[in-house]
Structure formats: structure tokens, C-alpha cells
N, C-alpha and C. Protein backbone atom coordinates (compact mmCIF):
# COMPACT_ATOMS: atom_id res chain seq x y z
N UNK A 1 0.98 -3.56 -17.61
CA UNK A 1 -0.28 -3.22 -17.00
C UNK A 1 -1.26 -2.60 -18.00
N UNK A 2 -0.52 -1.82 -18.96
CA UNK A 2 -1.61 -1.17 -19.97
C UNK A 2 -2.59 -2.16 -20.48
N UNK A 3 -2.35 -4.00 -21.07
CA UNK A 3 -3.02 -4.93 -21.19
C UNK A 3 -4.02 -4.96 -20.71
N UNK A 4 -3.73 -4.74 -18.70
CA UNK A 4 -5.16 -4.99 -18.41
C UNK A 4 -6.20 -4.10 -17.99
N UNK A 5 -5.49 -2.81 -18.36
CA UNK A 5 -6.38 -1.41 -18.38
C UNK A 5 -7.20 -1.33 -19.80
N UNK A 6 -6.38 -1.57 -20.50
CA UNK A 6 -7.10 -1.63 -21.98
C UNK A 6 -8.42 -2.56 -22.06
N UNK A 7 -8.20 -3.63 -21.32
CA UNK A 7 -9.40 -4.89 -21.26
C UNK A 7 -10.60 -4.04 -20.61
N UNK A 8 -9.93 -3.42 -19.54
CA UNK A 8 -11.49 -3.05 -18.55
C UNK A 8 -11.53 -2.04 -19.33
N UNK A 9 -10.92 -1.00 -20.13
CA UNK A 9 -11.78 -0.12 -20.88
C UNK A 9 -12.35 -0.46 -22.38
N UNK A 10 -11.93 -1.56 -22.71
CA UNK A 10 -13.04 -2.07 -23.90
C UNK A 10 -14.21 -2.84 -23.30
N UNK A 11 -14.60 -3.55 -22.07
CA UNK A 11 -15.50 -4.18 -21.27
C UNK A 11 -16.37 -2.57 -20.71
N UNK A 12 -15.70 -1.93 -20.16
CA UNK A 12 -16.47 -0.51 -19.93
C UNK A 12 -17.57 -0.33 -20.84
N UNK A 13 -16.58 0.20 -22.25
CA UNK A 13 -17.21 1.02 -23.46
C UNK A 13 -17.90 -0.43 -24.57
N UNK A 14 -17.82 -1.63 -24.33
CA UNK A 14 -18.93 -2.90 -25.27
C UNK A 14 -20.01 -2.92 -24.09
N UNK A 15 -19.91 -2.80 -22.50
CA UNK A 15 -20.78 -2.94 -22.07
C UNK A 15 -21.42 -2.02 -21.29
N UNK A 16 -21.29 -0.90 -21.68
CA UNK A 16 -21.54 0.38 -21.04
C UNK A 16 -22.13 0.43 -20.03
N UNK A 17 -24.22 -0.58 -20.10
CA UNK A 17 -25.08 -0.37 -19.29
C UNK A 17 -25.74 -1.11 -18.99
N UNK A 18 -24.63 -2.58 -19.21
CA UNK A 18 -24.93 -3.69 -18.32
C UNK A 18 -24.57 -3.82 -17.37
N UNK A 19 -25.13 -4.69 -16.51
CA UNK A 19 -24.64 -4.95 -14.87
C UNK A 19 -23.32 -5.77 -14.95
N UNK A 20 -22.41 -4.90 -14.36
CA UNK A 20 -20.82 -5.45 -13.93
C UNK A 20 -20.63 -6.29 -12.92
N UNK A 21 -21.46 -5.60 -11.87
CA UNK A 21 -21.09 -6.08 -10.25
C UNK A 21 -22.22 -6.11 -9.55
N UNK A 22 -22.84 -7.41 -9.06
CA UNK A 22 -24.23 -7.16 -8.18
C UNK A 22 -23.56 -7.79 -6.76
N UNK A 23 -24.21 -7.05 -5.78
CA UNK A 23 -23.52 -7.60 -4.39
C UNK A 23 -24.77 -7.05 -3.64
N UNK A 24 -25.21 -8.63 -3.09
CA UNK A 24 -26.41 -8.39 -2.46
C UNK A 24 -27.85 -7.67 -3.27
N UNK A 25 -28.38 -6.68 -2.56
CA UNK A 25 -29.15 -6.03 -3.11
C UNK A 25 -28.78 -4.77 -4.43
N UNK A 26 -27.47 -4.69 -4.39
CA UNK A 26 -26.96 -3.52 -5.14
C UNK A 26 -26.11 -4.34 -6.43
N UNK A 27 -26.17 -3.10 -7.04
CA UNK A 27 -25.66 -3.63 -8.73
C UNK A 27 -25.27 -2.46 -9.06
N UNK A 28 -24.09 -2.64 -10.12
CA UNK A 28 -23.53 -1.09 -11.02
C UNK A 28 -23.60 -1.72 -11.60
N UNK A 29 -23.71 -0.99 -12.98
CA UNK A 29 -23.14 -1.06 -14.31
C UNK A 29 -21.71 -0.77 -14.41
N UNK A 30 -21.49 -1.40 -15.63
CA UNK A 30 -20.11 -1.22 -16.23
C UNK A 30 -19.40 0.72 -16.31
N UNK A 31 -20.69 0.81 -16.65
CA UNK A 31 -20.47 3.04 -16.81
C UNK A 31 -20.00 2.79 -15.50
N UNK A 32 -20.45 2.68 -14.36
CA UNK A 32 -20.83 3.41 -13.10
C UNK A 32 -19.48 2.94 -12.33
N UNK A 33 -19.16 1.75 -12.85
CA UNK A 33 -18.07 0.92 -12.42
C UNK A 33 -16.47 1.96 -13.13
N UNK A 34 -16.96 1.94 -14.59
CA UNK A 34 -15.71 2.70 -14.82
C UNK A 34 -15.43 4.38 -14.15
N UNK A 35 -16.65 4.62 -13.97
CA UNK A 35 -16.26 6.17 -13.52
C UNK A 35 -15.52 5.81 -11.63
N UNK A 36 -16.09 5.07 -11.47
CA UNK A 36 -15.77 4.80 -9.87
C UNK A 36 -14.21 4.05 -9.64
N UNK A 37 -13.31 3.64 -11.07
CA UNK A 37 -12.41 2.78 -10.73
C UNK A 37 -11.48 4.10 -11.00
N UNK A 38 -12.10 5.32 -12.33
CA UNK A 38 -11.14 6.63 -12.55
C UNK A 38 -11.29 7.25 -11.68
N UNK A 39 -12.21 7.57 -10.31
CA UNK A 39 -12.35 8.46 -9.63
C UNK A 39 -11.06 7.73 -8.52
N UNK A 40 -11.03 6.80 -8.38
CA UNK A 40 -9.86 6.18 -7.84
C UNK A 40 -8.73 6.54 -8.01
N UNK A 41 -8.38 5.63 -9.33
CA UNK A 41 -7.21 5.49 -9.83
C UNK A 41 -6.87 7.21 -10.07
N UNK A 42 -7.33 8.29 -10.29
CA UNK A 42 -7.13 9.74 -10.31
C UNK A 42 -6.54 10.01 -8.66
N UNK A 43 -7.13 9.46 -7.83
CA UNK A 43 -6.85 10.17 -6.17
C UNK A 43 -5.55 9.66 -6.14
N UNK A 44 -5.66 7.95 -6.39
CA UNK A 44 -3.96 7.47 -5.95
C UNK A 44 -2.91 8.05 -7.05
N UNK A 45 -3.08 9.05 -7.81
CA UNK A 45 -2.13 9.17 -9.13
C UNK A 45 -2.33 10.75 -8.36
N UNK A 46 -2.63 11.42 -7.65
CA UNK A 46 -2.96 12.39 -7.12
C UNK A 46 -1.95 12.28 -5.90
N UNK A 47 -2.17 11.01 -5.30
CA UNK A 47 -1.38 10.90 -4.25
C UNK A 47 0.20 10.55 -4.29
N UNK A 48 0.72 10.46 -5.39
CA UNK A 48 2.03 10.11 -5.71
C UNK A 48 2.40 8.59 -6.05
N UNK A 49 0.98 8.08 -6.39
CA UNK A 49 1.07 6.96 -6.68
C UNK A 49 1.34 6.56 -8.27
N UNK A 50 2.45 5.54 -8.48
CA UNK A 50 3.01 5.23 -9.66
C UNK A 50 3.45 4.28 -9.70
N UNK A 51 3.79 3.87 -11.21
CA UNK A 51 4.25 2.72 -11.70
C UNK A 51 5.52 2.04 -10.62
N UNK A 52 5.49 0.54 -10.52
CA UNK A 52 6.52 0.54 -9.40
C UNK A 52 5.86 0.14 -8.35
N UNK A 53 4.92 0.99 -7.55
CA UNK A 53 4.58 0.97 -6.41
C UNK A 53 4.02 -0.04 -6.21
N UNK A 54 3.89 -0.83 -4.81
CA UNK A 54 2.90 -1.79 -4.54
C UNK A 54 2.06 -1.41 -3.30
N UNK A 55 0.41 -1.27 -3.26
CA UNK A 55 0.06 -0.90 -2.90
C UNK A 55 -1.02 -2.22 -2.46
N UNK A 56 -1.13 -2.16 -0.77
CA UNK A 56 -1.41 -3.47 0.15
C UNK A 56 -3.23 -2.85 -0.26
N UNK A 57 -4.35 -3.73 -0.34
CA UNK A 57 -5.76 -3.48 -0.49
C UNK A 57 -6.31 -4.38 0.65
N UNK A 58 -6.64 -4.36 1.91
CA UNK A 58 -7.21 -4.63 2.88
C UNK A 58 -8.55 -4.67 3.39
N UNK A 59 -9.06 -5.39 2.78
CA UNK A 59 -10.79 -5.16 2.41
C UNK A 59 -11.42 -6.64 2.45
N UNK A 60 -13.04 -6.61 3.10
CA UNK A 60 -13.76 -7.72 2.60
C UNK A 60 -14.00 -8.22 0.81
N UNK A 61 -14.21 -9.04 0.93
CA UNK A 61 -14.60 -9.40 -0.75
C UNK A 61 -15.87 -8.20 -1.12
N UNK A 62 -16.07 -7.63 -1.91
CA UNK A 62 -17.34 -6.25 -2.41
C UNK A 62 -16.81 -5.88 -2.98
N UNK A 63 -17.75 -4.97 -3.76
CA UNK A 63 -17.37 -4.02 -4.48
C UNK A 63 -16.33 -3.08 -4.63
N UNK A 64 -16.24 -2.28 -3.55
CA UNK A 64 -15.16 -1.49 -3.53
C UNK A 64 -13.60 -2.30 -3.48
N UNK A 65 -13.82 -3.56 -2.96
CA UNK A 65 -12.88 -4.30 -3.08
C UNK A 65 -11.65 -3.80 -4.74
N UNK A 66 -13.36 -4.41 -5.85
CA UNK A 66 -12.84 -4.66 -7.11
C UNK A 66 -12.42 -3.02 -7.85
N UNK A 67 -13.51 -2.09 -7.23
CA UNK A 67 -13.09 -1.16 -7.58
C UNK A 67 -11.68 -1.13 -7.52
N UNK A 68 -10.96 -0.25 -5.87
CA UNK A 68 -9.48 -0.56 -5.08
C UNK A 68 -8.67 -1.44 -6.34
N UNK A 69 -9.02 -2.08 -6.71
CA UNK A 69 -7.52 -3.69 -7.27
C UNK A 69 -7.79 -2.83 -8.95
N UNK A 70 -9.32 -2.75 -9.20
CA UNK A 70 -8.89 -1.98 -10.82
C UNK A 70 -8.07 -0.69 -10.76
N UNK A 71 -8.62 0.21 -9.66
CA UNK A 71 -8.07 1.78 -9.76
C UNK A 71 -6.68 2.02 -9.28
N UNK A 72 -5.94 0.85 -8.49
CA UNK A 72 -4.63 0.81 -8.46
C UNK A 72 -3.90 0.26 -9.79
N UNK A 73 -4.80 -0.51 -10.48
CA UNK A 73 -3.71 -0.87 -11.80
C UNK A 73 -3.66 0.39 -12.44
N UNK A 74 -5.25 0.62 -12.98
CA UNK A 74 -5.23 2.12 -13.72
C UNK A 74 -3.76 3.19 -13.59
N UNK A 75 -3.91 3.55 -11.94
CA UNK A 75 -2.73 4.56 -11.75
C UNK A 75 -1.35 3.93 -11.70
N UNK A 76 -1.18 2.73 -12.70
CA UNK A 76 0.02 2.22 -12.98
C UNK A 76 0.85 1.31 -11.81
N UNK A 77 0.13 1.23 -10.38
CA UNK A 77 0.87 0.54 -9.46
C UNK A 77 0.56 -1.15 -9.70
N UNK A 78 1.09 -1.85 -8.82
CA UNK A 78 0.47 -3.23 -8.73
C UNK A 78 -0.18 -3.59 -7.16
N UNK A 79 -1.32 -4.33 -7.14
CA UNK A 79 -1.98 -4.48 -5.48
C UNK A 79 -1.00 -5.73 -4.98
N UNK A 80 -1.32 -5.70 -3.56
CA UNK A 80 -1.23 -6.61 -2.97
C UNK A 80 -2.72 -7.19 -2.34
N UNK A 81 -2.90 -8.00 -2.30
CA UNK A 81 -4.24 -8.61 -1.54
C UNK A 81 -4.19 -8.59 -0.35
N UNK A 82 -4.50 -8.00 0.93
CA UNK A 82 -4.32 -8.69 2.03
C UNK A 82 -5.65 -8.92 2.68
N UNK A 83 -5.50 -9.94 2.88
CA UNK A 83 -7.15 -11.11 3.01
C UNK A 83 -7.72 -11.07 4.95
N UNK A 84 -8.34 -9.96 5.01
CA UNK A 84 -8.49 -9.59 6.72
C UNK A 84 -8.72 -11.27 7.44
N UNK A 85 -8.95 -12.28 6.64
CA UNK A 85 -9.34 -13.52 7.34
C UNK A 85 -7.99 -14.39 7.87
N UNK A 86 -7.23 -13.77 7.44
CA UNK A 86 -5.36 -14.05 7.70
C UNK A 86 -5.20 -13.65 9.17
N UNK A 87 -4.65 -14.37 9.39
CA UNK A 87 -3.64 -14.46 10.58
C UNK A 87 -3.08 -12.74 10.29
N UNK A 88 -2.93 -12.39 11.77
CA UNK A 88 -2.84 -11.18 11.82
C UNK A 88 -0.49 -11.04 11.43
N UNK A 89 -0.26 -11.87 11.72
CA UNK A 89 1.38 -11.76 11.26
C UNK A 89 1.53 -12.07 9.78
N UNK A 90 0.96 -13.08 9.32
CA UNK A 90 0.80 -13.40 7.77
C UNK A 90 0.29 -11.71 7.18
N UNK A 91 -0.40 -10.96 7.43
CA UNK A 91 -0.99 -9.86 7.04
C UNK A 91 0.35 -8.59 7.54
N UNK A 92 0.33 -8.36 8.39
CA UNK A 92 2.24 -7.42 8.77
C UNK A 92 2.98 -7.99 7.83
N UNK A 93 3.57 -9.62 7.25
CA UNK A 93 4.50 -10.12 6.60
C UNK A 93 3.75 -9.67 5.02
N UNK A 94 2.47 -9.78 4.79
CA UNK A 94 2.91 -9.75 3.21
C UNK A 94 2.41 -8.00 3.23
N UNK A 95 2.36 -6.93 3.76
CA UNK A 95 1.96 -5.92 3.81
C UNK A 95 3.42 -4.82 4.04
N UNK A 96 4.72 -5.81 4.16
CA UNK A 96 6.58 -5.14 4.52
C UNK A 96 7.15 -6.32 3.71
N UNK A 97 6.82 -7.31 2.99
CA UNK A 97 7.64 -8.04 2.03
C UNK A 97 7.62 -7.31 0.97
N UNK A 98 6.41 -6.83 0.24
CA UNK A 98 6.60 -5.93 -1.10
C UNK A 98 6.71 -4.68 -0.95
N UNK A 99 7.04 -4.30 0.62
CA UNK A 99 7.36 -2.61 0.20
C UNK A 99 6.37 -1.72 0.22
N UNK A 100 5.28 -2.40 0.92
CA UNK A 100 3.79 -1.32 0.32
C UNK A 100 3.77 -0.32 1.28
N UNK A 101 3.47 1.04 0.53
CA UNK A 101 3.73 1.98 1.31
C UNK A 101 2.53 2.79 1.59
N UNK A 102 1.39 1.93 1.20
CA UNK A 102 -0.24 2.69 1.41
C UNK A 102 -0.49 1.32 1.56
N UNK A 103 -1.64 1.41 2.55
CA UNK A 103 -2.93 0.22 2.56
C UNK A 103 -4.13 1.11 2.15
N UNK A 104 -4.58 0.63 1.48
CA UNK A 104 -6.78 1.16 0.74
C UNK A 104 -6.95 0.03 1.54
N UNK A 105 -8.04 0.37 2.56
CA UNK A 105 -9.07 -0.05 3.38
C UNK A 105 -10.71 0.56 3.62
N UNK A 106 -11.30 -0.69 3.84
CA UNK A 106 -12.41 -0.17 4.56
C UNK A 106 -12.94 -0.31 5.90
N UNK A 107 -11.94 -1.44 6.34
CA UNK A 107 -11.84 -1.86 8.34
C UNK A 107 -11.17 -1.02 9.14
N UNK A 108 -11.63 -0.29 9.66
CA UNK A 108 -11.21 0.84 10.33
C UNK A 108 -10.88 0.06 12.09
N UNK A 109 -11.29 -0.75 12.18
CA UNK A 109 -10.97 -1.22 13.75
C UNK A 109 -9.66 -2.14 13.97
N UNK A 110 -9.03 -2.19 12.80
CA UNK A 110 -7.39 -2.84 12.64
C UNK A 110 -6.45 -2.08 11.98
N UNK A 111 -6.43 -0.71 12.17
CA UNK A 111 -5.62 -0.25 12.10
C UNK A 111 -4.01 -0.50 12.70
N UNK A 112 -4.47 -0.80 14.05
CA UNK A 112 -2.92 -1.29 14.51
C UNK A 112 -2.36 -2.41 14.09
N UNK A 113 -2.80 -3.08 13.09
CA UNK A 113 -2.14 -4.16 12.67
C UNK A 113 -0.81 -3.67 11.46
N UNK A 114 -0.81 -2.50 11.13
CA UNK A 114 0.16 -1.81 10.21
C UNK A 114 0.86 -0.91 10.67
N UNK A 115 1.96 -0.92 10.55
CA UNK A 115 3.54 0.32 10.77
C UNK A 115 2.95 1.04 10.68
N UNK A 116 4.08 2.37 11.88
CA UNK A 116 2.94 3.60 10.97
C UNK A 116 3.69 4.42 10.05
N UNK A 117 4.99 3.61 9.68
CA UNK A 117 5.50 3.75 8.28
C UNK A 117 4.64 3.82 7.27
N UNK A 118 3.17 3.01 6.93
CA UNK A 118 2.98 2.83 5.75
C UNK A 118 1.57 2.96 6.55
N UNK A 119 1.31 3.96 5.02
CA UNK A 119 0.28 4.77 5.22
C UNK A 119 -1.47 3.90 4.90
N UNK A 120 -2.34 4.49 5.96
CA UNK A 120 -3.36 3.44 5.58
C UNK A 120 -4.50 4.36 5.02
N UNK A 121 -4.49 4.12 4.14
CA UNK A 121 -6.20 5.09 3.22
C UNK A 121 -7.38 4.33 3.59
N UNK A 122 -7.90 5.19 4.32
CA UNK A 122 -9.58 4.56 4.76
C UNK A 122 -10.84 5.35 3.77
């Protein structure tokens, strides 16, 4: 994983204060992007999150999406994708096949679609 932490922090620091991510009307820069993927990846490394772990990301395609998938590598875990446009059993099955023991979300009205074994970060 260090490979692809190392990439986004040489893309960070060559492109400091160019636009990374435009979605819709809004745009970050690369700065704004890296401080927002460490302010992350710091909470889940805060939260007992570590190498090993697989951690389910339950989100529309956006920004925070990409943030979520960088700031879980950062704190050494690996994501799972789970794609809200899935079949709601396909989403339970790949969210208890790898073990994930946090979902990062931003859909707050499907909560019951997850154990309440495994914890959901809104």
C-alpha cells in the first residue's frame, strides 16, 4: 500500500494548486484534497483502524467518495466498494465476505441494510 500512498503524495506535492477533483460546480485542489484525505485517514487510524482491515465505503460516486477510498489506504487498511445501485443482498454479501468491520457512508436512509455487528461511520 505504501506504493500507492507515495503516488498521491508526490501528485499532492508536483501539483499542489491544481484542480484534482471538480464535481459539478465545486473543485479542490490537490492541497485541499491532500489535507482532506489526512484528516481522514488520521480519524480511521484514530479509530483502530489498520493494516489488515477491510473497510466497506458506501457512497455515491463524489468527492468524498475519493477522499473515503484514499484516506482508508493512507491509514494502511484496504476498501471495499459497495456500489448503493446494487441489489440490496449483493451489498450484505460483499459488506460480510471480507470481514468489514466499519462502513464510511454518506446515505443515511439505509442503514438497515448492515449488521449491527459492523459498524457504520456516517
Amino acid at each position: 500500500m505504501s506504493n500507492i500512498n507515495n503516488k498521491i503524495n508526490n501528485a499532492i506535492e508536483k501539483y499542489n494548486s491544481k484542480i484534482a477533483i471538480i464535481e459539478g460546480n465545486d473543485q479542490i485542489t490537490y492541497e485541499e484534497m491532500g489535507k482532506r484525505i489526512d484528516k481522514m485517514a488520521s480519524f480511521l487510524t484514530n479509530m483502530g483502524v489498520e493494516k489488515g482491515r477491510h473497510i466497506g465505503i458506501y457512497m455515491e460516486r463524489s468527492t468524498e467518495m475519493i477522499i473515503a477510498m484514499f484516506g482508508v489506504l493512507k491509514a494502511g487498511a484496504s476498501y471495499v466498494p459497495l456500489d448503493p445501485s446494487y441489489p440490496e443482498a449483493r451489498i450484505k454479501y460483499m459488506a460480510q465476505d471480507p470481514n468489514c468491520s466499519l462502513i464510511i457512508s454518506n446515505i443515511t436512509n439505509d442503514k438497515a441494510i448492515f449488521n449491527n455487528d459492523i459498524e457504520l461511520l456516517i
